[in-house]
Protein backbone atom coordinates (compact mmCIF):
# COMPACT_ATOMS: atom_id res chain seq x y z
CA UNK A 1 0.00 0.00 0.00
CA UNK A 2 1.28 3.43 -1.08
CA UNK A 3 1.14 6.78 1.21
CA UNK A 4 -1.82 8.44 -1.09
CA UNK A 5 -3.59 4.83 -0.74
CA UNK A 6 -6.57 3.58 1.58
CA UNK A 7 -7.87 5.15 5.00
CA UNK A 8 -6.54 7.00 7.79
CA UNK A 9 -8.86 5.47 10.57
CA UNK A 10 -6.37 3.98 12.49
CA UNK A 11 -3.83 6.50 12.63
CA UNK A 12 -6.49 9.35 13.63
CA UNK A 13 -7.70 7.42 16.29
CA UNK A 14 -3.50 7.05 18.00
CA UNK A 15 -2.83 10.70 17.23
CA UNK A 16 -5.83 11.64 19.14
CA UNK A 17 -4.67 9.24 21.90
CA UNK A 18 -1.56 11.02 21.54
CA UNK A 19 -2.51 14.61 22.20
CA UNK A 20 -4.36 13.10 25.30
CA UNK A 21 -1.34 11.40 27.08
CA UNK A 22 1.75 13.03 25.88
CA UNK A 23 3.33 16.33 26.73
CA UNK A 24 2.40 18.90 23.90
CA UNK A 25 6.54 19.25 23.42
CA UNK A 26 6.17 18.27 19.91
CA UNK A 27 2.94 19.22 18.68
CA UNK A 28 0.53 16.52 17.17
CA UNK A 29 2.38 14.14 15.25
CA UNK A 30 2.56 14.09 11.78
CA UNK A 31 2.52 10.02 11.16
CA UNK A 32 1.96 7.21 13.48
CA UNK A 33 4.16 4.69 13.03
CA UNK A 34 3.94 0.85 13.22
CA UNK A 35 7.11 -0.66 12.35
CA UNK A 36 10.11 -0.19 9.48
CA UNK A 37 12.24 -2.13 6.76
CA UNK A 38 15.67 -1.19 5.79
CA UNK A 39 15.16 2.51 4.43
CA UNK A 40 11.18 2.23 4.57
CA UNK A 41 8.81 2.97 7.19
CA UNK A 42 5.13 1.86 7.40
CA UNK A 43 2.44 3.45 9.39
CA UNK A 44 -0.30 2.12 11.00
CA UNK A 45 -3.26 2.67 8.31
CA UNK A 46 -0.36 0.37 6.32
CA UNK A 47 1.48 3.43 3.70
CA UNK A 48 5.10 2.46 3.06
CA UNK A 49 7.03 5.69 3.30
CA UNK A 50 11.22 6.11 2.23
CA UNK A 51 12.53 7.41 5.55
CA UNK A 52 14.58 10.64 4.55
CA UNK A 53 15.45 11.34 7.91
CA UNK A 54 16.48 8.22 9.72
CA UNK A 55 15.46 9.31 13.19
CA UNK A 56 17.00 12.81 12.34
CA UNK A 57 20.29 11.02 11.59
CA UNK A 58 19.80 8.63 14.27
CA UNK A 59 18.65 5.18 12.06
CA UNK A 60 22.32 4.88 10.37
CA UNK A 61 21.45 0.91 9.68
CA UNK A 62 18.09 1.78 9.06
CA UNK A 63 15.27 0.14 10.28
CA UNK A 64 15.22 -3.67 11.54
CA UNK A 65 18.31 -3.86 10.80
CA UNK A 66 19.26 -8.05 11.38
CA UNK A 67 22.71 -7.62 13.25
CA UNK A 68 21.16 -5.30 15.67
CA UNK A 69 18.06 -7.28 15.89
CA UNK A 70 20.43 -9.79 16.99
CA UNK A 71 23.02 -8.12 19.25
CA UNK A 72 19.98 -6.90 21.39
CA UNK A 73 18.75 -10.27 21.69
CA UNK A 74 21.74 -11.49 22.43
CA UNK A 75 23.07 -8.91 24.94
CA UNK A 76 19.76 -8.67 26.49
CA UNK A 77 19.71 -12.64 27.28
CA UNK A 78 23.09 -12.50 28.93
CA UNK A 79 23.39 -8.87 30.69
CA UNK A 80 21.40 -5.72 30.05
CA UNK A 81 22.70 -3.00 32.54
CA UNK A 82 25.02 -2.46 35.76
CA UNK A 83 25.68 -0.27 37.91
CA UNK A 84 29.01 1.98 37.58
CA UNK A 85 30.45 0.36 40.27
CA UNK A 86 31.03 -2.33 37.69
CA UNK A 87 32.56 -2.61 34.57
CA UNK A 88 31.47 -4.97 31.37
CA UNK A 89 33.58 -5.55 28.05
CA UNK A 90 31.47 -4.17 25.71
CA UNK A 91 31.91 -0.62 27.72
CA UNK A 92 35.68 -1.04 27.57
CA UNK A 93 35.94 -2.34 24.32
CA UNK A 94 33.69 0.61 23.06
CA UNK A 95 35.97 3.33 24.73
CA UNK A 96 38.94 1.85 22.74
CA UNK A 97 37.38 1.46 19.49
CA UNK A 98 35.95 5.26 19.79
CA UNK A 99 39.04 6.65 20.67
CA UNK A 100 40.98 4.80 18.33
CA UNK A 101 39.05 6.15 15.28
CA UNK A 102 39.57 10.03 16.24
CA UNK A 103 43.30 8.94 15.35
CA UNK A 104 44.38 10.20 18.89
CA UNK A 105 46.75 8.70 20.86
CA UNK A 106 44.91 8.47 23.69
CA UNK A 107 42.31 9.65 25.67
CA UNK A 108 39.34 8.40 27.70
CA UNK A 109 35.41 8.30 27.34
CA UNK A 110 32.57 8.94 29.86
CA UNK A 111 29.15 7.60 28.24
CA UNK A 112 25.70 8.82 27.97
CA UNK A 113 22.46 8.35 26.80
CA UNK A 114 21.71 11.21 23.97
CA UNK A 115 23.53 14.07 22.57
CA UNK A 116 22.19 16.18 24.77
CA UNK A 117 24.01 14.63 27.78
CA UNK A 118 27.26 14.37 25.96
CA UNK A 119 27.08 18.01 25.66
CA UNK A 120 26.33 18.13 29.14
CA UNK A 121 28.82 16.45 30.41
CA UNK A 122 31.56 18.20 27.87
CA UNK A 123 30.03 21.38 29.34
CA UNK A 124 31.26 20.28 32.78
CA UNK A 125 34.49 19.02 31.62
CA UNK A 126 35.41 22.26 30.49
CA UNK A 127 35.08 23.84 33.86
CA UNK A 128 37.62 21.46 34.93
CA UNK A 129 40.05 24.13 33.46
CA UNK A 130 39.51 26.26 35.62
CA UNK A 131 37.79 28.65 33.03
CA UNK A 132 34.02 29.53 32.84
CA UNK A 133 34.32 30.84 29.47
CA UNK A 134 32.98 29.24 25.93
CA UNK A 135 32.60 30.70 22.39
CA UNK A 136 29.82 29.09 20.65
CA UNK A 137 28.37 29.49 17.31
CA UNK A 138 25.37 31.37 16.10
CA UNK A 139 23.13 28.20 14.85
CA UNK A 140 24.28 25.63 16.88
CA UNK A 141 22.23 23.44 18.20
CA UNK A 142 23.82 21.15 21.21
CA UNK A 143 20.23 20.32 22.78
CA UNK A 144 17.73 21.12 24.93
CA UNK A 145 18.52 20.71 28.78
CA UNK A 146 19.67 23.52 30.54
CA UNK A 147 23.27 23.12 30.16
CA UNK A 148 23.50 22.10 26.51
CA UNK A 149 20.43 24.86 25.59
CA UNK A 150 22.98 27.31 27.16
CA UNK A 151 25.18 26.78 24.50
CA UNK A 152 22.63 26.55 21.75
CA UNK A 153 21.72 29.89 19.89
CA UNK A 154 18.49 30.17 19.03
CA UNK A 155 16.81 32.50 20.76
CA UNK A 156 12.92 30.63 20.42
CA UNK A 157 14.52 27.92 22.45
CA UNK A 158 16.66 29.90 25.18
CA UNK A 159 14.17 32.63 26.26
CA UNK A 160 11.68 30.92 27.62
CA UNK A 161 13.97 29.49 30.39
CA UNK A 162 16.58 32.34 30.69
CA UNK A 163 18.48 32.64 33.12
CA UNK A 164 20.91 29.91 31.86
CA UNK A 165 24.28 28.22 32.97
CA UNK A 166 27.40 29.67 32.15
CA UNK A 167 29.59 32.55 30.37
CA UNK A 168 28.90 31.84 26.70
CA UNK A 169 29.98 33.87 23.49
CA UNK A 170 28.06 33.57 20.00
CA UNK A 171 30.30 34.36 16.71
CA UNK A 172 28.80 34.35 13.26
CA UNK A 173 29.52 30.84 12.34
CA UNK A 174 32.31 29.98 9.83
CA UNK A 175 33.63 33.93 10.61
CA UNK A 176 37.22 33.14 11.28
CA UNK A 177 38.17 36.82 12.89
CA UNK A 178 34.76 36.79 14.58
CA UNK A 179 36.44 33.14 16.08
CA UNK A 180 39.51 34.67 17.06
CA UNK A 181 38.95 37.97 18.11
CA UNK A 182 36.14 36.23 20.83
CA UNK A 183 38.96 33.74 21.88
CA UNK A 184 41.40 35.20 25.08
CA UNK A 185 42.59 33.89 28.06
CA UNK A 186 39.35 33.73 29.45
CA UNK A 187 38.33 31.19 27.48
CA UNK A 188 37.44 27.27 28.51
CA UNK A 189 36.71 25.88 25.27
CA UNK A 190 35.49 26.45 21.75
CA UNK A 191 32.63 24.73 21.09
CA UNK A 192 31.86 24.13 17.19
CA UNK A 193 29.95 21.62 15.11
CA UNK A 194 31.97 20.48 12.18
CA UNK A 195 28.70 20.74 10.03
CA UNK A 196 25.76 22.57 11.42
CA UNK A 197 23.00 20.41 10.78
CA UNK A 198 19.41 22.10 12.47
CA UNK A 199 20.64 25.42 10.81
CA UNK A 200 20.57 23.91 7.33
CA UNK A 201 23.58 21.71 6.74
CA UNK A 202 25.91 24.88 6.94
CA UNK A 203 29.52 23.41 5.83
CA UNK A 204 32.05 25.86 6.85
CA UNK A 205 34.79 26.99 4.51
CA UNK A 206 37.66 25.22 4.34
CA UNK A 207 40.28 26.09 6.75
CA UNK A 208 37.80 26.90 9.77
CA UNK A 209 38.31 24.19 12.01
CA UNK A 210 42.11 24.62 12.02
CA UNK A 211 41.64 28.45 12.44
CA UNK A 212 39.08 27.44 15.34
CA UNK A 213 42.26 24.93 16.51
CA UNK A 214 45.25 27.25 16.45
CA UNK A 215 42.28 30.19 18.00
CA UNK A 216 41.81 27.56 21.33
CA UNK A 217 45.73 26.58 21.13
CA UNK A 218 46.55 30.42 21.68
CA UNK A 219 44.23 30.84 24.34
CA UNK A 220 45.20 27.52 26.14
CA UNK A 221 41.56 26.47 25.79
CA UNK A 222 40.09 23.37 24.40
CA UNK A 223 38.66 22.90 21.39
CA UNK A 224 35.58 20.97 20.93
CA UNK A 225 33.49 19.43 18.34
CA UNK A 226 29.90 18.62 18.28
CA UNK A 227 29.73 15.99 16.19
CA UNK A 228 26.06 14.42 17.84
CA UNK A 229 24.83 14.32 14.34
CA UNK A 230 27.92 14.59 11.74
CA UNK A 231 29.64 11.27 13.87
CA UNK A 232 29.99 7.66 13.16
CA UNK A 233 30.15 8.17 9.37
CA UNK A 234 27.23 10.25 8.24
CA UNK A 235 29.55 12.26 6.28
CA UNK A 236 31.93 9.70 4.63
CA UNK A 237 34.32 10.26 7.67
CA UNK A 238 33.99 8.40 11.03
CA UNK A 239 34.03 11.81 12.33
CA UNK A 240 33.27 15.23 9.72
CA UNK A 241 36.57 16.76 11.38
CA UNK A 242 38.27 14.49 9.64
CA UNK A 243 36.97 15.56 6.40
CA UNK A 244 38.76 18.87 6.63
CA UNK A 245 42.13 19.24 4.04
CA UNK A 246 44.11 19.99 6.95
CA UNK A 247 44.06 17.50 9.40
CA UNK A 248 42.39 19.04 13.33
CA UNK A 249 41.77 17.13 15.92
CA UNK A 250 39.84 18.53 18.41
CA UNK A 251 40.49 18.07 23.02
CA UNK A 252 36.28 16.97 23.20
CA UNK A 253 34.17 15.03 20.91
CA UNK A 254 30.56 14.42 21.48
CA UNK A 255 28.40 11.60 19.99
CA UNK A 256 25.16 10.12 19.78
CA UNK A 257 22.42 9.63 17.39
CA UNK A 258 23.74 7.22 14.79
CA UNK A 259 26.20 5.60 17.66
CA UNK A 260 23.19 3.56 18.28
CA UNK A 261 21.68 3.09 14.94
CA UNK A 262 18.12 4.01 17.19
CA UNK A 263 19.18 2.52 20.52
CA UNK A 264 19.71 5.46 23.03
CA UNK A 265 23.44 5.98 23.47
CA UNK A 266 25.56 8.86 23.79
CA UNK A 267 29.48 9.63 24.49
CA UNK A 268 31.64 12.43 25.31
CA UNK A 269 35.29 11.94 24.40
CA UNK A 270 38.22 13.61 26.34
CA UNK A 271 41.31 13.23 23.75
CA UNK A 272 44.90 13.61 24.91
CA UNK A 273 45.19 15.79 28.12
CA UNK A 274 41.45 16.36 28.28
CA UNK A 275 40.37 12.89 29.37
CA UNK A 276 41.99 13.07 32.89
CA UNK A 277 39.87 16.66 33.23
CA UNK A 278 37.37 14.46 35.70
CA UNK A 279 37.97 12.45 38.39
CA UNK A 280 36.00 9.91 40.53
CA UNK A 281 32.75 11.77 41.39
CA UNK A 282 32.69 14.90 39.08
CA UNK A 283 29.80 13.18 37.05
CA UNK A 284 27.50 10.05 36.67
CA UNK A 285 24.87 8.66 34.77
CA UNK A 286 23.11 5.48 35.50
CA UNK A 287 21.95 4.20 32.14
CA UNK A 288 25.10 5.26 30.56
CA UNK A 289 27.42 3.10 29.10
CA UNK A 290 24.91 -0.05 30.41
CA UNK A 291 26.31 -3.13 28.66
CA UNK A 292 23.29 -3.46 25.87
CA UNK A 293 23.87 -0.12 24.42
CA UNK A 294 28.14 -0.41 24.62
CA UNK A 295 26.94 -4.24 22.46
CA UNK A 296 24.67 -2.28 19.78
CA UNK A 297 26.91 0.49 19.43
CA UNK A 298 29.67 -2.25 18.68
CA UNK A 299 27.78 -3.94 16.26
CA UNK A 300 26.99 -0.49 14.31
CA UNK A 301 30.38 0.47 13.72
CA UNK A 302 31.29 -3.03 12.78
CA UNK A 303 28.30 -3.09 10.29
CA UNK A 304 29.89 0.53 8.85
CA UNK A 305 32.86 -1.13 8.24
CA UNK A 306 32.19 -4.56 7.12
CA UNK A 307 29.44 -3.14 4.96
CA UNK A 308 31.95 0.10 3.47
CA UNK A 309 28.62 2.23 4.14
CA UNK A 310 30.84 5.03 4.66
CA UNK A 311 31.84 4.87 1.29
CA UNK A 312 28.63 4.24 0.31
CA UNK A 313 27.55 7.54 2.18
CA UNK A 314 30.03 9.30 -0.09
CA UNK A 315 29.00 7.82 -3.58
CA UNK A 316 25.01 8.09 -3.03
CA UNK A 317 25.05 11.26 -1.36
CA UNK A 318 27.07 12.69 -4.19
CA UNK A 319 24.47 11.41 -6.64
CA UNK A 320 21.36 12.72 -4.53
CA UNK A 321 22.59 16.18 -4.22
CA UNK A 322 23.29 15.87 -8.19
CA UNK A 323 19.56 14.34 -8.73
CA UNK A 324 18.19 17.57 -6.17
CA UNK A 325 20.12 20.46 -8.07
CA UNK A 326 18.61 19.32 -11.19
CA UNK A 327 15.09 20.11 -9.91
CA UNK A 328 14.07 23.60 -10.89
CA UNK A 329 12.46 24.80 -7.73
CA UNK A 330 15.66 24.18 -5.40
CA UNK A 331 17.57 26.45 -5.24
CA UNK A 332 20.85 25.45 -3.71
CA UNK A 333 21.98 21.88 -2.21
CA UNK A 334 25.13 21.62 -0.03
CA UNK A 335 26.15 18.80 2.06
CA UNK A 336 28.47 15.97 2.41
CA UNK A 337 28.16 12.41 2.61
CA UNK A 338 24.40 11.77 3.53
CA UNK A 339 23.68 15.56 5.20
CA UNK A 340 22.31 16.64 2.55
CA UNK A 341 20.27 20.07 2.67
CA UNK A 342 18.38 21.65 -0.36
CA UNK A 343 17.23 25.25 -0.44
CA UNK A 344 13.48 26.11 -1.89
CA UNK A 345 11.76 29.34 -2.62
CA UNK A 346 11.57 31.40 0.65
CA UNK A 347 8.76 29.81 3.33
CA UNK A 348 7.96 27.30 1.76
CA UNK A 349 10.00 24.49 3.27
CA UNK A 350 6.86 23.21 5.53
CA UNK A 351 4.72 22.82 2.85
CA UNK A 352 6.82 20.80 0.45
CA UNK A 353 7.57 18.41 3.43
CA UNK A 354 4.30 18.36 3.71
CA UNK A 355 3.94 16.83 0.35
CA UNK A 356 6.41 15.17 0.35
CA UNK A 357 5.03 13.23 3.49
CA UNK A 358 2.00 12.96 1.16
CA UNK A 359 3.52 11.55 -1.69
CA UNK A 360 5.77 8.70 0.65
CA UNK A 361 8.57 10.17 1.18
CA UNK A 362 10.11 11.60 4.83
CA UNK A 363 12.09 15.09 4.46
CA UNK A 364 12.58 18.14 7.12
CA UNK A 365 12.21 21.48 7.15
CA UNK A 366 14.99 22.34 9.01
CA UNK A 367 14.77 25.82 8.59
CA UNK A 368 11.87 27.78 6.56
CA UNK A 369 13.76 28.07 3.14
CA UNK A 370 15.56 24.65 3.82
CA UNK A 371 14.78 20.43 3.35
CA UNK A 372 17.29 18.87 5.25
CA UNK A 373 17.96 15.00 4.27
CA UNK A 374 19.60 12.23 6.91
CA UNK A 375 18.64 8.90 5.52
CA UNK A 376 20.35 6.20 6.39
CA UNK A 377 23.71 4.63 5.82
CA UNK A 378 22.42 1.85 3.66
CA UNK A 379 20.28 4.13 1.19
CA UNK A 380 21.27 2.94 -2.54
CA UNK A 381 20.59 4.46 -5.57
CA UNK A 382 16.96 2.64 -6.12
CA UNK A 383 16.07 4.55 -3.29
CA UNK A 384 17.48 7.64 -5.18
CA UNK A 385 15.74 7.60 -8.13
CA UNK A 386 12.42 6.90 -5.90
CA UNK A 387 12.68 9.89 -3.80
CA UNK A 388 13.50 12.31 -6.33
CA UNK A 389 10.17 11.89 -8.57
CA UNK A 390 8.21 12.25 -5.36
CA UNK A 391 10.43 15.59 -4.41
CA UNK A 392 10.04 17.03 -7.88
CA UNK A 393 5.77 16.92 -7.80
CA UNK A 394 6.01 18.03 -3.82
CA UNK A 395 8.05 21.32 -5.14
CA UNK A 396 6.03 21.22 -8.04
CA UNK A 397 2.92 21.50 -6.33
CA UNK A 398 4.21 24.14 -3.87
CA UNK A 399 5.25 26.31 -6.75
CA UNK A 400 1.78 26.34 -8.58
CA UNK A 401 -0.16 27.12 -5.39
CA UNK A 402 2.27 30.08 -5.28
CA UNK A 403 1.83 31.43 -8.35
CA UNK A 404 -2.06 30.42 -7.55
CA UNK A 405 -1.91 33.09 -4.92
């Protein structure tokens, strides 16, 4: 069954259910879902649906994915979660293999269970300097609890619970003398995603993470890199830092989203120096780093590998952007790997989703003027040359009932 096919009884009746039980955080939602396939979702009136998104980068195996299916069952039957005052291999083993693909030396990691609480617990490991000071970037988003909103921009999503935590500097982002004239002494950390992603896939110019490196090297701060939804090889890299033509390595990574390919886990990596910041009671979580999360995350980055789906990310994505900048209504695409973001006519973003959604496809408007695309790892070309048909009519459509008007 298609998305334009049948009823919608069934998923009325949950979305009303919905608005009932659940906090109004999110608004009614859109779809309700019943299960997933590879790159396909179904909901529960029974339309198939491509999944653009992926969980907003989160689904990096896709959906159902058999070796996950099969760690958690596994995992799960032996040991699901400890406490910290224990420690389990696939925790240890997951440190190593993390570090080991930033291509530090060493370092250590403290886990979590979301981006958000990464960020959080980066946030505190900067005040380990000594230094209360961080320079952010106008755009970023680093999530939504009070710590990590702190440090995001956007005013919609700070005001309402100003005051926040901390000493925190905005520069324009990818504004190299903005970067260093905000950097001094003062400073804790620089705080920077690699890619901004809820902005609109913003790719800085080349040469701005090094700038942002030698800025925090100056200043004796550390340099960090948000890399919650750029990580575990979205953009062709294990990490978009390393995608840069001069090599930076950054004092803090965070991760999450596709670390789990859906399962909740998050990480915050101290490299060199910066992983001896805390010591034995300067944080905690309970869930983090249980032993069925450390066991999926495992089997994700094994599947990356095995599978070359970060090469894959490089070849498709190059081919969708190609396949989007060919449509007449889009008016710019930018990206790398599979963040992929494609500008439309001004305000009109919502809408096309919207028919997109219609038409079976899954697509975000990240911004007003901007689609943002996170599918997953495995996406092929197939799934290409079904998604762009289905984009075409939903920008189509939105320009006719423009010139309508």
């Amino acid at each position: 069954m298609t998305a334009t096919s049948g009823t919608r009884a069934a998923t009325a009746g949950v979305q009303q259910r919905y608005v009932d039980a659940v906090m109004g955080t999110y608004g009614a939602p859109r779809l309700v879902l019943s299960h997933g396939q590879g790159s396909y979702v179904w909901d529960v009136d029974g339309r198939r649906y491509l999944d653009l998104l992926a969980g907003i980068a989160v689904n990096a195996l896709g959906h159902a994915h058999p070796a996950v299916v099969a760690t958690l069952a596994d995992q799960a039957g032996r040991l699901a979660h400890v406490s910290n005052f224990f420690a389990t291999e696939p925790q240890i083993t997951l440190a190593e293999r993390l570090i080991g693909l930033t291509g530090a030396d060493h370092g250590k990691v403290f886990f979590t269970n979301s981006g958000a609480e990464a960020n959080e617990a980066a946030f505190k490991l900067t005040r380990r300097t000594g230094r209360r000071k961080v320079v952010a970037a106008q755009g970023g988003f680093h999530g939504r609890t009070m710590g990590a909103l702190a440090l995001t921009s956007k005013p919609a999503y700070r005001e309402p619970f100003e005051p926040l935590p901390g000493e925190v500097t905005f520069v324009p982002y990818g504004d190299i003398a903005a970067l260093e004239a905000a950097v001094d002494a003062d400073t804790a950390a620089v705080l920077l995603e690699p890619i901004q992603g809820e902005a609109g896939v913003v790719v800085p110019p080349d040469g701005y993470l090094a700038a942002a490196r030698s800025a925090a090297d100056r200043a004796g701060a550390l340099l960090w890199f948000d890399e919650v939804q750029t990580g575990v090889g979205r953009t062709g890299d294990w990490f978009a830092f390393q995608g840069e033509s001069v090599a930076v390595l950054p004092d803090i990574v965070t991760l999450a989203k596709g670390l789990g390919a859906g399962f909740p886990i998050g990480a915050c990596l101290g490299l060199g120096a910066a992983g001896d910041l805390f010591g034995p009671g300067h944080h905690g979580s309970t869930f983090g780093g249980n032993p069925l999360a450390a066991a999926v995350a495992l089997t994700v980055l094994d599947v990356i590998e095995t599978d070359r789906l970060r090469e894959q990310a490089v070849l498709v994505g190059r081919r969708l952007r190609a396949e989007l900048a060919r449509l007449d209504a889009v008016t710019g695409v930018r990206g790398r790997g599979l963040l992929v973001a494609a500008d439309v006519q001004p305000g009109t973003a919502k809408t096309v989703a919207a028919a997109a959604l219609r038409g079976g496809v899954i697509v975000n408007d990240c911004t007003p003027d901007t689609l943002r695309l996170a599918p997953p790892l495995i996406l092929d070309d197939h799934d290409v040359e079904h998604a762009v048909p289905v984009l075409a009519a939903a920008l189509a459509a939105d320009h006719a009932s423009l010139e309508a008007s």
